[in-house]
Protein backbone atom coordinates (compact mmCIF):
# COMPACT_ATOMS: atom_id res chain seq x y z
CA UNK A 1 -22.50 19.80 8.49
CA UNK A 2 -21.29 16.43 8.20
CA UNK A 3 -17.91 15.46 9.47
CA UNK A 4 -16.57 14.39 6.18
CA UNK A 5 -18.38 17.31 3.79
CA UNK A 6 -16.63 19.43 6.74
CA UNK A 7 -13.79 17.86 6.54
CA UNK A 8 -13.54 17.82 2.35
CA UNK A 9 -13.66 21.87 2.27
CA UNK A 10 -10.10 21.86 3.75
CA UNK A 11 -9.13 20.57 0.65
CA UNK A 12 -9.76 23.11 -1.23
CA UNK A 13 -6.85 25.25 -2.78
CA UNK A 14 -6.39 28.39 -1.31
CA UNK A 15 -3.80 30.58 -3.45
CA UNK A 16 -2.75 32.62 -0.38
CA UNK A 17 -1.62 29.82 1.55
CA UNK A 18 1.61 28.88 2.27
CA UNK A 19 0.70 25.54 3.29
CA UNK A 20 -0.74 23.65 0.60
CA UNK A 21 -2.78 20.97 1.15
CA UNK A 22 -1.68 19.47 -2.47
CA UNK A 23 -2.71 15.88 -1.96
CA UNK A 24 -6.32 16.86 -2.67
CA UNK A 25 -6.19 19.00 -5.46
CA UNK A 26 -8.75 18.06 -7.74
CA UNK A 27 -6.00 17.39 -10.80
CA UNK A 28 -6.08 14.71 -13.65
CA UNK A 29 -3.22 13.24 -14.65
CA UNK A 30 -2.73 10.71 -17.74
CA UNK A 31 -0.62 7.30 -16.64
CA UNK A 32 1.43 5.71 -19.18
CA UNK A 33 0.71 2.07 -19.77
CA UNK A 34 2.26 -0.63 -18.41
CA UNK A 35 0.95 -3.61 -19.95
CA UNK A 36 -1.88 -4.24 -22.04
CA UNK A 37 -2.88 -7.69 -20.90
CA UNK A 38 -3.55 -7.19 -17.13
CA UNK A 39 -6.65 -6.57 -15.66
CA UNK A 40 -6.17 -3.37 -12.83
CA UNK A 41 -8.10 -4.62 -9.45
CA UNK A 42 -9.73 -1.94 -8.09
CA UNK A 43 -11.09 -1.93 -4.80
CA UNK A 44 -12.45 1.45 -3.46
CA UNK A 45 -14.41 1.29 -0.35
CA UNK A 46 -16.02 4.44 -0.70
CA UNK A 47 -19.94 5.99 -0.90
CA UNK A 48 -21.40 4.57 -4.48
CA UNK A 49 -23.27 7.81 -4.64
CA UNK A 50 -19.88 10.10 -4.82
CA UNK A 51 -18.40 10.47 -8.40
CA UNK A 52 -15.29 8.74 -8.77
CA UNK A 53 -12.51 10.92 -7.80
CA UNK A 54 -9.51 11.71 -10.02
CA UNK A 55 -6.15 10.23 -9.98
CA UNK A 56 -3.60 11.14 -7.28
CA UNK A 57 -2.80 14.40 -8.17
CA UNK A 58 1.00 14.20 -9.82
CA UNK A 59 3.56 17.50 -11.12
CA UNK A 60 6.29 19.02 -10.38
CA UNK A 61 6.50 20.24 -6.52
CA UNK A 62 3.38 18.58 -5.92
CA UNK A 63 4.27 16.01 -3.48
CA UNK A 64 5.18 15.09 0.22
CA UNK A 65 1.90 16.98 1.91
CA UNK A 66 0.85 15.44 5.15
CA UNK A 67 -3.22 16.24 5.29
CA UNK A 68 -3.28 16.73 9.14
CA UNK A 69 -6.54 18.31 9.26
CA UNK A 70 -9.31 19.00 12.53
CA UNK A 71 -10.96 15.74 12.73
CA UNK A 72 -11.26 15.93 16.12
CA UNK A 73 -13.31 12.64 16.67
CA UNK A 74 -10.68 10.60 15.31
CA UNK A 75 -7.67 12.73 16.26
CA UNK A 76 -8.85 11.99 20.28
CA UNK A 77 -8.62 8.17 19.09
CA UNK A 78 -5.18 8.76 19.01
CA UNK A 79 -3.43 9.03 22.61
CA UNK A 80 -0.48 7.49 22.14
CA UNK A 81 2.21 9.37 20.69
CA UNK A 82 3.36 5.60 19.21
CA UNK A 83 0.96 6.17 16.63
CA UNK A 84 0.26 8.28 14.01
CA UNK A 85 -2.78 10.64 13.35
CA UNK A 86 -5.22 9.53 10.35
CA UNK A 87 -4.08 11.41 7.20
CA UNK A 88 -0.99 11.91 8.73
CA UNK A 89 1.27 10.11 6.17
CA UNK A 90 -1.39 9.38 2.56
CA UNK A 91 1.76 8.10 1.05
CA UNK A 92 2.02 5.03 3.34
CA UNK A 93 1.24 1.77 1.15
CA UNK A 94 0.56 -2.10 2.64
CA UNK A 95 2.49 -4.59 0.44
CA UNK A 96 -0.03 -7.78 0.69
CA UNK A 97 -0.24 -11.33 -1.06
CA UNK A 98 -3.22 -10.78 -3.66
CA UNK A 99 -4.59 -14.16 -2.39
CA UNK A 100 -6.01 -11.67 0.23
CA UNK A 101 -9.42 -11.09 -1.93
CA UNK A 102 -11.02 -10.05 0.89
CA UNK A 103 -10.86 -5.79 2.20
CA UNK A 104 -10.71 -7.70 5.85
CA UNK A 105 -6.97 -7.65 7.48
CA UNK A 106 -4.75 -10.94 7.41
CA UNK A 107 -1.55 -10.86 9.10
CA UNK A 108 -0.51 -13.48 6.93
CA UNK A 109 -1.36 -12.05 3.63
CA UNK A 110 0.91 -8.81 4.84
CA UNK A 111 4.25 -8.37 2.94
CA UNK A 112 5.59 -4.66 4.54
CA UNK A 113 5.49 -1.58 3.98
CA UNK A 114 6.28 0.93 0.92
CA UNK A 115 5.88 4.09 -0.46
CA UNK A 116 3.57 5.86 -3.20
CA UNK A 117 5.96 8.49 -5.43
CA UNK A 118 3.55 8.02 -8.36
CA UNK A 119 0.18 7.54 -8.91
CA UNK A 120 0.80 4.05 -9.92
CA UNK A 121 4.53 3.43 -8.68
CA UNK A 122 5.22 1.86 -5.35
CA UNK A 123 9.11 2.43 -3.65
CA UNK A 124 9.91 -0.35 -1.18
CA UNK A 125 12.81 -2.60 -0.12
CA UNK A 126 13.52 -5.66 -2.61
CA UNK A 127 14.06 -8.12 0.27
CA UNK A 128 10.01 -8.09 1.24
CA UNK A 129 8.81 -8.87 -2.38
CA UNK A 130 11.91 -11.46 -2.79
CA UNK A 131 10.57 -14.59 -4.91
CA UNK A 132 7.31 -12.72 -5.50
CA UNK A 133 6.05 -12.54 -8.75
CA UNK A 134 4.05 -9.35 -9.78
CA UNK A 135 0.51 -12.03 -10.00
CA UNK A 136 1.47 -12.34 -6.28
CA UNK A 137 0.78 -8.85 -4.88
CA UNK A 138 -1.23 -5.73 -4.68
CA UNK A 139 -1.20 -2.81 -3.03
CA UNK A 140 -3.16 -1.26 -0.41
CA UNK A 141 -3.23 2.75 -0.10
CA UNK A 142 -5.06 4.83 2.24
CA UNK A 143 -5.11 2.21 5.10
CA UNK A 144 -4.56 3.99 8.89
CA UNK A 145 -6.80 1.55 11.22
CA UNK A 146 -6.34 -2.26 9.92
CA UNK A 147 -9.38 -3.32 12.80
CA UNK A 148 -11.24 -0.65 11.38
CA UNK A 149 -13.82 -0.76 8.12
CA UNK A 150 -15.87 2.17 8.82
CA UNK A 151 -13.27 4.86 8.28
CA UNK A 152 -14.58 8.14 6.64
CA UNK A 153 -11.92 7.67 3.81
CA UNK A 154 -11.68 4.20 2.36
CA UNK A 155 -8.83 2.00 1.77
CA UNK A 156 -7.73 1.37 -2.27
CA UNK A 157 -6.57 -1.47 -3.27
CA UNK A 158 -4.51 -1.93 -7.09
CA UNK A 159 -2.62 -5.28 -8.72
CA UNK A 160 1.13 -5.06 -9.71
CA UNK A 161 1.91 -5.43 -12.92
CA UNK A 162 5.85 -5.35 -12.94
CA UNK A 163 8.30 -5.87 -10.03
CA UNK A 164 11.54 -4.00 -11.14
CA UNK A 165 14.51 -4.73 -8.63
CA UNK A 166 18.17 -3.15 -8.40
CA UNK A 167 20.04 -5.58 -10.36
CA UNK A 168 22.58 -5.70 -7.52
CA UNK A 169 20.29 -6.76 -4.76
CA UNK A 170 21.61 -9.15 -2.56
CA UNK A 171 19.23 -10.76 -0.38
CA UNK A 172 21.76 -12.23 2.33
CA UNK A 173 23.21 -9.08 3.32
CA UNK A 174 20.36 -6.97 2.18
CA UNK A 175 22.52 -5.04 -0.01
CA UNK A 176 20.56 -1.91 -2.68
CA UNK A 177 17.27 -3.46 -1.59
CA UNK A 178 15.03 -1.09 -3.57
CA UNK A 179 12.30 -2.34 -5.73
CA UNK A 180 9.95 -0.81 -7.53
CA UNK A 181 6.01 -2.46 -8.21
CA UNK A 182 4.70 -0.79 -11.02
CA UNK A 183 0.98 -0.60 -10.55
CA UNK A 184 -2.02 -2.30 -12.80
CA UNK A 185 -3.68 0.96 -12.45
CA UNK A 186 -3.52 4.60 -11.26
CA UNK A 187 -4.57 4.96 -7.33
CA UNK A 188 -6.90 7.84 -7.24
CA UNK A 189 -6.87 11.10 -5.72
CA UNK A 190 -8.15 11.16 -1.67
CA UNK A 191 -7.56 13.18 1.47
CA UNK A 192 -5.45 9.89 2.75
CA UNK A 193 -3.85 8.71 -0.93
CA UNK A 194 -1.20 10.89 -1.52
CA UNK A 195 2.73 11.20 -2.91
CA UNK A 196 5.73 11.16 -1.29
CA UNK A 197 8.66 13.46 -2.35
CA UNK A 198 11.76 11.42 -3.03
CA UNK A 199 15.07 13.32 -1.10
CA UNK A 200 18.06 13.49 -3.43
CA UNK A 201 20.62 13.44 -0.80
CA UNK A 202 20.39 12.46 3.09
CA UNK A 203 20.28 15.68 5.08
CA UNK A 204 22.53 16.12 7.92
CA UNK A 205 23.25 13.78 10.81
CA UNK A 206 20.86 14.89 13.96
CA UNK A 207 18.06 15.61 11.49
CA UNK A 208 14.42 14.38 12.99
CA UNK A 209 12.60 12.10 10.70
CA UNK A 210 9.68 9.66 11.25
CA UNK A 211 9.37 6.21 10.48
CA UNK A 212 5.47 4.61 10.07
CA UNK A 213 4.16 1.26 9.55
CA UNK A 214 2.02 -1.61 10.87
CA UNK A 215 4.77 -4.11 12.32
CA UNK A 216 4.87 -4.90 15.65
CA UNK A 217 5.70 -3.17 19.08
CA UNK A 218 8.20 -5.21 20.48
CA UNK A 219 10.76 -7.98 19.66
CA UNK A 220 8.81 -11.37 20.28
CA UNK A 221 5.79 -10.25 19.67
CA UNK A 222 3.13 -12.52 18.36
CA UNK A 223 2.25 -12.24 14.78
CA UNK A 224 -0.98 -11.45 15.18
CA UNK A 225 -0.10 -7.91 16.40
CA UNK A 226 0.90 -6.61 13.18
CA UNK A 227 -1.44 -4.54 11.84
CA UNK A 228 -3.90 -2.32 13.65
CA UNK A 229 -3.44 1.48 13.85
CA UNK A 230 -0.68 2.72 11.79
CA UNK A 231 2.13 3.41 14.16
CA UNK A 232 5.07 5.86 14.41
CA UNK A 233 8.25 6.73 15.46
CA UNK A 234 10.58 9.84 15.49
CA UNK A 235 14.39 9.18 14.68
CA UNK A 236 16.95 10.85 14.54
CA UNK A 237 19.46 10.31 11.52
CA UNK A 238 22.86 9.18 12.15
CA UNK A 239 26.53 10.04 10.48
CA UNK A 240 27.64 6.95 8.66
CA UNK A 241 30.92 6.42 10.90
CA UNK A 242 28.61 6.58 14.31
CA UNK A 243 26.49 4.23 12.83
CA UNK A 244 29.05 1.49 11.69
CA UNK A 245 30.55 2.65 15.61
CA UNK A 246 27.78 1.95 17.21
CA UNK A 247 26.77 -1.57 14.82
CA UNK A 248 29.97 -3.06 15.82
CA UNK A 249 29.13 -3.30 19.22
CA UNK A 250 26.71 -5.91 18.57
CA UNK A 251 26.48 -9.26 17.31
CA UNK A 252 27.47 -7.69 13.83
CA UNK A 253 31.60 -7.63 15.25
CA UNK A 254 33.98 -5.39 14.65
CA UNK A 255 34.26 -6.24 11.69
CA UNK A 256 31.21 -5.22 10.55
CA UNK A 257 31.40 -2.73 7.60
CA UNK A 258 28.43 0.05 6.51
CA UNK A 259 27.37 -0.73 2.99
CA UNK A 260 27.07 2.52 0.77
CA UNK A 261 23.72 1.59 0.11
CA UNK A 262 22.26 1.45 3.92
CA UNK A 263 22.07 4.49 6.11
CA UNK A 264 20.89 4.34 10.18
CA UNK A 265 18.42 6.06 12.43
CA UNK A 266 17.69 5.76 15.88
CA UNK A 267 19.40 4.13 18.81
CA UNK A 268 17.43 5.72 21.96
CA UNK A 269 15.97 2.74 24.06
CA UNK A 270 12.51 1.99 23.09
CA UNK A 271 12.20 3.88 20.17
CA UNK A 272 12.46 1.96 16.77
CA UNK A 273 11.16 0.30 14.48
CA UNK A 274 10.11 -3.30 14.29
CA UNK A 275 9.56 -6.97 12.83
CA UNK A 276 6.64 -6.16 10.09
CA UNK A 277 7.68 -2.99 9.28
CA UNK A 278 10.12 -3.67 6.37
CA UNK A 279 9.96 -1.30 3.46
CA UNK A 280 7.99 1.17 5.19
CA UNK A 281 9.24 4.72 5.10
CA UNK A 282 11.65 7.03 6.36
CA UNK A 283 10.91 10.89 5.74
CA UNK A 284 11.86 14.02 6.58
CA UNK A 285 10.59 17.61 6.74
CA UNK A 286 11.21 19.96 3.79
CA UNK A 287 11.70 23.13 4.80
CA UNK A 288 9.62 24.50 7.40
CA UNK A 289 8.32 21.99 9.59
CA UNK A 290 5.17 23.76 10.23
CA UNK A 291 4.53 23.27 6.77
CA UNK A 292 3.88 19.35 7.16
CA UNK A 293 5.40 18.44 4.13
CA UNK A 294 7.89 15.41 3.45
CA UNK A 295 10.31 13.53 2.01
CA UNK A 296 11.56 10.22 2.05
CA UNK A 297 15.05 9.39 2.77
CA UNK A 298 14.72 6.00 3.78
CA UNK A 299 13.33 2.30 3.63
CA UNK A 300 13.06 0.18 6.69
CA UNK A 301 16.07 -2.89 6.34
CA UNK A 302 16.80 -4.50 9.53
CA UNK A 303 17.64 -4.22 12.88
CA UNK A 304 19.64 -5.76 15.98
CA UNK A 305 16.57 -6.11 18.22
CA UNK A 306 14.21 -3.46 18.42
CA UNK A 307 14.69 -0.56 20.57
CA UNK A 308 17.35 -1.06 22.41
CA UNK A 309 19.67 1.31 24.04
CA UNK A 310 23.01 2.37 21.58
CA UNK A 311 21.53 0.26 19.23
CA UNK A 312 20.26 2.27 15.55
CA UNK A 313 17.96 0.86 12.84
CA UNK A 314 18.93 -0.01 9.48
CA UNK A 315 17.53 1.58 6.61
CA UNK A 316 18.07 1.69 2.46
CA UNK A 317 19.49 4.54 1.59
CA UNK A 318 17.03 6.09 -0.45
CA UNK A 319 18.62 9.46 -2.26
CA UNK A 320 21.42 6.86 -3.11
CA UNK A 321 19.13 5.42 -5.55
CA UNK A 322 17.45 8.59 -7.34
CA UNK A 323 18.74 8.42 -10.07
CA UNK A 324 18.28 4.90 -10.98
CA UNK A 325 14.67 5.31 -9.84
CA UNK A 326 14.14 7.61 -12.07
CA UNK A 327 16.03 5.89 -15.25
CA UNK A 328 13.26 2.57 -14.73
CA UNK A 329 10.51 5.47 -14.45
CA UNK A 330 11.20 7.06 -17.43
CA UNK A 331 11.79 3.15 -18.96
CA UNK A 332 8.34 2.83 -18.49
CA UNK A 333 7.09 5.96 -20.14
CA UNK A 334 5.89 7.28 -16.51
CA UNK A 335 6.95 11.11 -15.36
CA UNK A 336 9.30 11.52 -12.70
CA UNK A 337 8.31 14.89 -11.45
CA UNK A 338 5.47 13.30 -9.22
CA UNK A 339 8.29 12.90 -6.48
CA UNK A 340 10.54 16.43 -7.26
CA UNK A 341 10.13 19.04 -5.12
CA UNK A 342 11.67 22.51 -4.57
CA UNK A 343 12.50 23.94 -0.85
């Protein structure tokens, strides 16, 4: 059997199982219109001899399923624990200039990272689409490998159509960066295009969560690094007075104060994220971890360094903007349950 037919029968639903590999449940789902007068661009690299697939599958308690399958050829690619298996996160988007009108990789034409919580709705952090227009970006789902054009799922590609920021973003201080890039056209359904679930309050301090995303390895790092295979990181969450603690130890001063919309992870040396990796994700397990199933609790900000000992990551509090997420949703005619779950 071929590796991908093989691979395409785990996706099948199986009503006795308590891990459900949602992502790739052949569902339909009607998207709302955004605008009448833009064109979607739609690039699929993908068999022309397979029927177009349907679009992401989107309902209530539907999201936030890793697709960690058996792919054992690729999975023995992956040797470092620094990065993360293919499948492993479908909801991980690329944020890139749409003078890019090539599938190839540019550093360059690479914005950050965000997050797909609806078929056509993109979470990320206002600061990396600051100044952009909606005519200047698309979005890229399904990417794991950037060096890599021969995967056995292809990359998507869609236009924005809106950018929708918090009104009270403040770009100095990177203040409620959230942003949300409403999308030309509906990505379609894919063992590596998936949803995210969206958390609606930060679980505990100590909690384990991952960060992913193509930015680079190290401080000082030459551009040219970002990209390749998508890489990952496991955090811990951090209490909101340890964080501020620990941030006013550095260049920040003691006078340094916590907004309520930022939240931290992190702080063991050499483990963090990194320049590039802005917007990307933050999620945590529902439930049973065995389960593979996410949600995200937090956006990629900034950073003192990266990695270094004591030292925490900043990211955007993400449950402190559900609710406004889903008030410019539901402005736009679009359902909200594609990023609900229930434990």
């Amino acid at each position: 059997m071929h590796l991908k037919d093989k691979y395409a029968d785990r996706y099948k639903l199986s009503l006795g199982s308590s891990v459900l590999l949602i992502n790739a449940i052949l569902v339909t789902v009607e998207a709302a219109s955004i605008t009448n007068d833009v064109k979607p661009d739609v690039a699929v690299r993908s068999n022309p001899g397979i029927k177009e697939p349907p679009v992401v599958a989107s309902g209530p308690n539907l999201c936030g399923y890793s697709n960690l399958g058996d792919l054992d050829s690729i999975r023995d690619r992956v040797q470092e624990k620094e990065h993360a298996d293919f499948l492993e996160y479908p909801w991980m988007i690329a944020l890139l200039r749409r003078s890019l009108n090539t599938s190839a990789w540019s550093h360059s034409g690479y914005l950050g990272g965000g997050t797909l919580i609806h078929p056509r709705v993109v979470l990320t952090a206002a600061h990396k689409v600051h100044g952009l227009k909606a005519e200047d970006m698309k979005c890229r789902a399904g990417e794991w490998d950037t060096l890599n054009t021969d995967e056995i799922y292809g990359h998507q590609e869609q236009n924005v159509a809106k950018i929708v920021r918090h009104p009270d973003f403040y770009y100095d201080s990177i203040l409620n960066s959230v942003a949300l890039l409403f999308l030309a056209a509906p990505f379609r359904q894919a063992p590596n295009v998936g949803l995210a679930c969206l958390g609606p309050q930060l679980p505990p301090a100590g909690t384990v969560c991952y960060s992913s995303g193509w930015g680079k390895q190290k401080l000082g790092a030459k551009d040219s690094e970002i990209g390749g295979m998508l890489k990952k990181v496991e955090l811990p969450l951090l209490s909101r007075s340890e964080c501020q603690a620990r941030l006013r130890k550095t260049r920040l001063s003691n006078y340094f104060t916590l907004h309520e919309s930022l939240m931290c992870a992190g702080g063991e040396e050499g483990k963090d994220t990194c320049a590039g990796d802005g917007g990307s994700p933050l999620v945590c397990h529902i439930g049973d971890p065995s389960h593979q199933r996410f949600a995200l609790y937090g956006m990629v900000a900034y950073g003192i360094g990266c990695g270094e000992d004591g030292v925490p990551g900043v990211y955007v509090d993400a449950p402190h903007f559900h609710t406004w997420v889903q008030e410019k949703m539901r402005e736009e005619g679009l359902s909200t349950e594609s990023f609900m779950f229930i434990e």
